[in-house]
C-alpha atoms as a PDB file:
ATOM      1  CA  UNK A   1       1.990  -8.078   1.116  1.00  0.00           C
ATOM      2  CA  UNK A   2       1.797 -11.674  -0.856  1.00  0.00           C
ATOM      3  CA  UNK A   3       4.630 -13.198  -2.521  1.00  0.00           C
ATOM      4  CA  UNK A   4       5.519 -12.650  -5.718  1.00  0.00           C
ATOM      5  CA  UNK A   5       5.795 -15.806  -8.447  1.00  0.00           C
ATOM      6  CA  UNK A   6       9.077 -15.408 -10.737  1.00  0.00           C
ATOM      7  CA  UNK A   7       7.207 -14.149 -13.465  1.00  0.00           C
ATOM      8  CA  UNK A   8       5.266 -11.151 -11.637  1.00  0.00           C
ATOM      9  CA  UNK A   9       8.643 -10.293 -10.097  1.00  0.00           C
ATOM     10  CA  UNK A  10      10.047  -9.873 -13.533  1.00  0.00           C
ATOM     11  CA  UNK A  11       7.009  -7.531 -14.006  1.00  0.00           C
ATOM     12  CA  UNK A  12       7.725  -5.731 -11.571  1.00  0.00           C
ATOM     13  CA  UNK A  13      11.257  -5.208 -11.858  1.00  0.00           C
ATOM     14  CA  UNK A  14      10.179  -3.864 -15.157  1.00  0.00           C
ATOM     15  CA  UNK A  15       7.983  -1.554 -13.767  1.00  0.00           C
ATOM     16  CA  UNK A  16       9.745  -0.507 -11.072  1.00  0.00           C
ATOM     17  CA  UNK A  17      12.778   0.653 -12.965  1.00  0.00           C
ATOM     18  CA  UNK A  18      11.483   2.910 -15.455  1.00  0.00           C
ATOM     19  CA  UNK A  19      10.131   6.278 -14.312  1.00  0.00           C
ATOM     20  CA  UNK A  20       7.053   6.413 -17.082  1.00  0.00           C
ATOM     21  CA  UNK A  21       4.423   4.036 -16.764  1.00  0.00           C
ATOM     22  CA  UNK A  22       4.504   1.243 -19.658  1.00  0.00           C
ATOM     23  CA  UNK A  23       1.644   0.332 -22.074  1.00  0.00           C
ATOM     24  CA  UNK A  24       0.707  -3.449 -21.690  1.00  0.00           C
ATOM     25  CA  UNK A  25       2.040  -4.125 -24.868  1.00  0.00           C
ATOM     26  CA  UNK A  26       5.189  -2.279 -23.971  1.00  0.00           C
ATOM     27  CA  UNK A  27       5.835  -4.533 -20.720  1.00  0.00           C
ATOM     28  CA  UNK A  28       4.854  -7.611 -22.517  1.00  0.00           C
ATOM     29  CA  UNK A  29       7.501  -6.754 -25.341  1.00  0.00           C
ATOM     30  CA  UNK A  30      10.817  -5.679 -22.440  1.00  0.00           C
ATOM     31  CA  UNK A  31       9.261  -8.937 -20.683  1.00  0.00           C
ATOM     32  CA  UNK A  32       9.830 -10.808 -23.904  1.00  0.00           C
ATOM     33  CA  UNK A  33      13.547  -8.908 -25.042  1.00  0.00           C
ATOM     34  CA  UNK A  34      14.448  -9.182 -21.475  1.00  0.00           C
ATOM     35  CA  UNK A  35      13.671 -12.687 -20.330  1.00  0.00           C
ATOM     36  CA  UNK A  36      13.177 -14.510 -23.338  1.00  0.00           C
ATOM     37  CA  UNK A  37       9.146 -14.890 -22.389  1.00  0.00           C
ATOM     38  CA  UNK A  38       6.883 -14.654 -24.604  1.00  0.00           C
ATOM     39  CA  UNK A  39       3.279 -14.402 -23.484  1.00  0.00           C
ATOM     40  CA  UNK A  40      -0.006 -14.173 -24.924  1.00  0.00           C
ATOM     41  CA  UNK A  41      -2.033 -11.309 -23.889  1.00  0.00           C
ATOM     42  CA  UNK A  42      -4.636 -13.207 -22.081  1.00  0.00           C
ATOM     43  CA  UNK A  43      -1.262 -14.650 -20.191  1.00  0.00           C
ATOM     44  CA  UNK A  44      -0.243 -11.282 -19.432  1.00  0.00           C
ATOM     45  CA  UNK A  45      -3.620 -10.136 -18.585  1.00  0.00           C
ATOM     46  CA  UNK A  46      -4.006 -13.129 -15.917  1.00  0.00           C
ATOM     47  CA  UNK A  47       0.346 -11.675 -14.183  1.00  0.00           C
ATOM     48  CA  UNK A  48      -1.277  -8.484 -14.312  1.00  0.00           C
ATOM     49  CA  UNK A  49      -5.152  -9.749 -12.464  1.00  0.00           C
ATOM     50  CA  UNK A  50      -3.114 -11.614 -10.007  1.00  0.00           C
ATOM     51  CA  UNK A  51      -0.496  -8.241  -9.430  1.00  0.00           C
ATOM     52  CA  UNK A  52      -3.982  -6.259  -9.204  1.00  0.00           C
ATOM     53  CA  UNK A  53      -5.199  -8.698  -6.694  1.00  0.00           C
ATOM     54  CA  UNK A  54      -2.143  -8.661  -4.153  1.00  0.00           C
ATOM     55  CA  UNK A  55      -2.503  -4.531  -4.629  1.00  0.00           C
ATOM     56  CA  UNK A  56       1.392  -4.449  -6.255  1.00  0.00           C
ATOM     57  CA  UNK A  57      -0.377  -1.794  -9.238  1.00  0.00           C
ATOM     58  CA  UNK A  58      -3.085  -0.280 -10.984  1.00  0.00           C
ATOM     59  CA  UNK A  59      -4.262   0.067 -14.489  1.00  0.00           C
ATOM     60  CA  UNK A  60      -5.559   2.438 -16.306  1.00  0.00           C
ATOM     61  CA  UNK A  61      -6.588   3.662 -19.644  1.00  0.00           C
ATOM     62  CA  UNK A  62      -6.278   6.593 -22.029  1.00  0.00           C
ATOM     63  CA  UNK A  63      -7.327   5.411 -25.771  1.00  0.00           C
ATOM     64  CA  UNK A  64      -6.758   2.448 -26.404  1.00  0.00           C
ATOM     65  CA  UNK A  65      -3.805   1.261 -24.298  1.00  0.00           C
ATOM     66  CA  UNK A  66      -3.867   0.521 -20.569  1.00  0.00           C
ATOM     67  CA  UNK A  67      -1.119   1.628 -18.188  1.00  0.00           C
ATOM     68  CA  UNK A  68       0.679  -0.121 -15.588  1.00  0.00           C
ATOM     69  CA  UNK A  69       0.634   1.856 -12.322  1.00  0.00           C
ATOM     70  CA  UNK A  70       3.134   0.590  -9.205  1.00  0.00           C
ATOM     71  CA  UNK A  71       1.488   0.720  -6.290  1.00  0.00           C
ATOM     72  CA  UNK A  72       3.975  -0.674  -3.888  1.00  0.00           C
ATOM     73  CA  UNK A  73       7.250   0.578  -4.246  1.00  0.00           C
ATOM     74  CA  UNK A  74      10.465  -1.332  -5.043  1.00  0.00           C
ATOM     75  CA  UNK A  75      11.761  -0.439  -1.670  1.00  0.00           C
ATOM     76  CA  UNK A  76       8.715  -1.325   0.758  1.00  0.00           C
ATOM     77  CA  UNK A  77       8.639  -4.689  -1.276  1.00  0.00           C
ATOM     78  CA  UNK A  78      12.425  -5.078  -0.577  1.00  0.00           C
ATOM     79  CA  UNK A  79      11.747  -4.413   3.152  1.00  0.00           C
ATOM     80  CA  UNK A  80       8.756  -6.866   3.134  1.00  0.00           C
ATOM     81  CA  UNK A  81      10.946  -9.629   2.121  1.00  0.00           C
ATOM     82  CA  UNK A  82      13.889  -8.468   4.246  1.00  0.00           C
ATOM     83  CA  UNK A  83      11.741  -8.460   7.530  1.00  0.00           C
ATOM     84  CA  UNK A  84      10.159 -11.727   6.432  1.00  0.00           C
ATOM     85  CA  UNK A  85      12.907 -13.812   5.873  1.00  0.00           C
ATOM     86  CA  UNK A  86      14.633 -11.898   9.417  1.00  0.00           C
ATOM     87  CA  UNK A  87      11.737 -13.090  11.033  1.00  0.00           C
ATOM     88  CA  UNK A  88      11.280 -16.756   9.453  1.00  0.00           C
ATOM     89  CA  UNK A  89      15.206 -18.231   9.813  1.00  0.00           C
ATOM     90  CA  UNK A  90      16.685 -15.990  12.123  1.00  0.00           C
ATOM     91  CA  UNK A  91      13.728 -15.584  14.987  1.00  0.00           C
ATOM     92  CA  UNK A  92      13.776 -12.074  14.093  1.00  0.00           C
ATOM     93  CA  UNK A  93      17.590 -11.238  14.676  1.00  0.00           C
ATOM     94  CA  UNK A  94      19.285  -8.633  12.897  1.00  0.00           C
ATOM     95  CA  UNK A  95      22.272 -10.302  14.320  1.00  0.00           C
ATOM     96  CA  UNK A  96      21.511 -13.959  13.527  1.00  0.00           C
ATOM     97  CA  UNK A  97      21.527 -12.597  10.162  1.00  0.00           C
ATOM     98  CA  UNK A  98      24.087 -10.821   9.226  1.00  0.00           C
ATOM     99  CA  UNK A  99      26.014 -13.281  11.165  1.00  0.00           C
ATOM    100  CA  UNK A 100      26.128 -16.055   8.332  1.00  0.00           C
ATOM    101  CA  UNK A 101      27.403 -13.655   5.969  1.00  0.00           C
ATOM    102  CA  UNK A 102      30.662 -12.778   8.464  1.00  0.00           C
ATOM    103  CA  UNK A 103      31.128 -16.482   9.290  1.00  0.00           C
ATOM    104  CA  UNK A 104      31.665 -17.387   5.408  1.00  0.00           C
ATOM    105  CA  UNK A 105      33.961 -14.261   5.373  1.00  0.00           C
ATOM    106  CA  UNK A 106      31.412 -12.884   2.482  1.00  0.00           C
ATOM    107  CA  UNK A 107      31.129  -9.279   3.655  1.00  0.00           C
ATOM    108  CA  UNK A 108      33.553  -6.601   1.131  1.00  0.00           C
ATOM    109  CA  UNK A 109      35.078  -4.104   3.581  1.00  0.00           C
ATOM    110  CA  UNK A 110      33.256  -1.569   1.886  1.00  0.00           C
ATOM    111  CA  UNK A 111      30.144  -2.681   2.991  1.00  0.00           C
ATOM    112  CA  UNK A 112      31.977  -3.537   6.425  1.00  0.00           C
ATOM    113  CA  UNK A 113      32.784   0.054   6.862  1.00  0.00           C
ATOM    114  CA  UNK A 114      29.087   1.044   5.625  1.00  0.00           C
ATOM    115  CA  UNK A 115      27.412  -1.478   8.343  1.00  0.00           C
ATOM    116  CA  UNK A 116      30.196   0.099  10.817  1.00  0.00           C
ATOM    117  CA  UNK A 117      29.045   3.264  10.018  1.00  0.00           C
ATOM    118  CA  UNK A 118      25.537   2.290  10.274  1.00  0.00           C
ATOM    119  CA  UNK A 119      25.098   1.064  13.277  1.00  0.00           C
ATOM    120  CA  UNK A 120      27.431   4.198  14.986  1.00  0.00           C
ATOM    121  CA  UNK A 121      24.843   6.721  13.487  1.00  0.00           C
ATOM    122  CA  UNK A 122      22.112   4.444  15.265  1.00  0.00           C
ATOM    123  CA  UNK A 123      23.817   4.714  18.225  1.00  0.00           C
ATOM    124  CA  UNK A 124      23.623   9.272  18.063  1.00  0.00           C
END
């Protein structure tokens, strides 16, 4: 999977989190009340091209809208940039990782106890 520019990830947040799939015009208008951005439709036509391209969705039409189709989910995006970012400043270590979050004391204990619990049901 590509990258994602800030404005495509907006779009895709958007898409992501509803469970119908928007019109164009629908997105571009949540894109605008949302983010402040107003684009033209050849703008979003060129966000939508380019999330076409890197295979993030589909479109299709029924009348005279076209839909916006995920085709990457929220989650394997989320592990793409996990893994990639593991992999770029850490070597690859899990460890390395999480690491800089315990040395700036930046972990809740909820989540310590969730990692804990984790890593124990990893072990079984």
């Amino acid at each position: 999977m590509r990258d994602l520019s800030v404005s495509e990830t907006q779009i895709m947040r958007e898409v992501w989190s509803r469970k119908e799939e928007l019109t164009v015009p629908d997105l571009t208008d949540v894109i605008y009340k949302k983010y402040g951005k107003e684009h033209k439709p050849s703008t979003m036509r060129t966000f939508l091209g380019r999330l076409m391209e890197k295979g993030y969705i589909s479109t299709y039409r029924i009348g005279r809208y076209s839909y916006v189709h995920a085709e990457v989910t929220e989650r394997q995006y989320k592990e793409m940039l996990a893994q990639r970012q593991v992999q770029e400043w850490f070597g690859g270590s899990l460890y390395e990782f999480v690491s800089c979050f315990e040395e700036t004391n930046e972990i809740p204990e909820e989540e310590r106890m969730r990692l804990k619990e984790w890593i124990h049901e990893m072990d079984d």
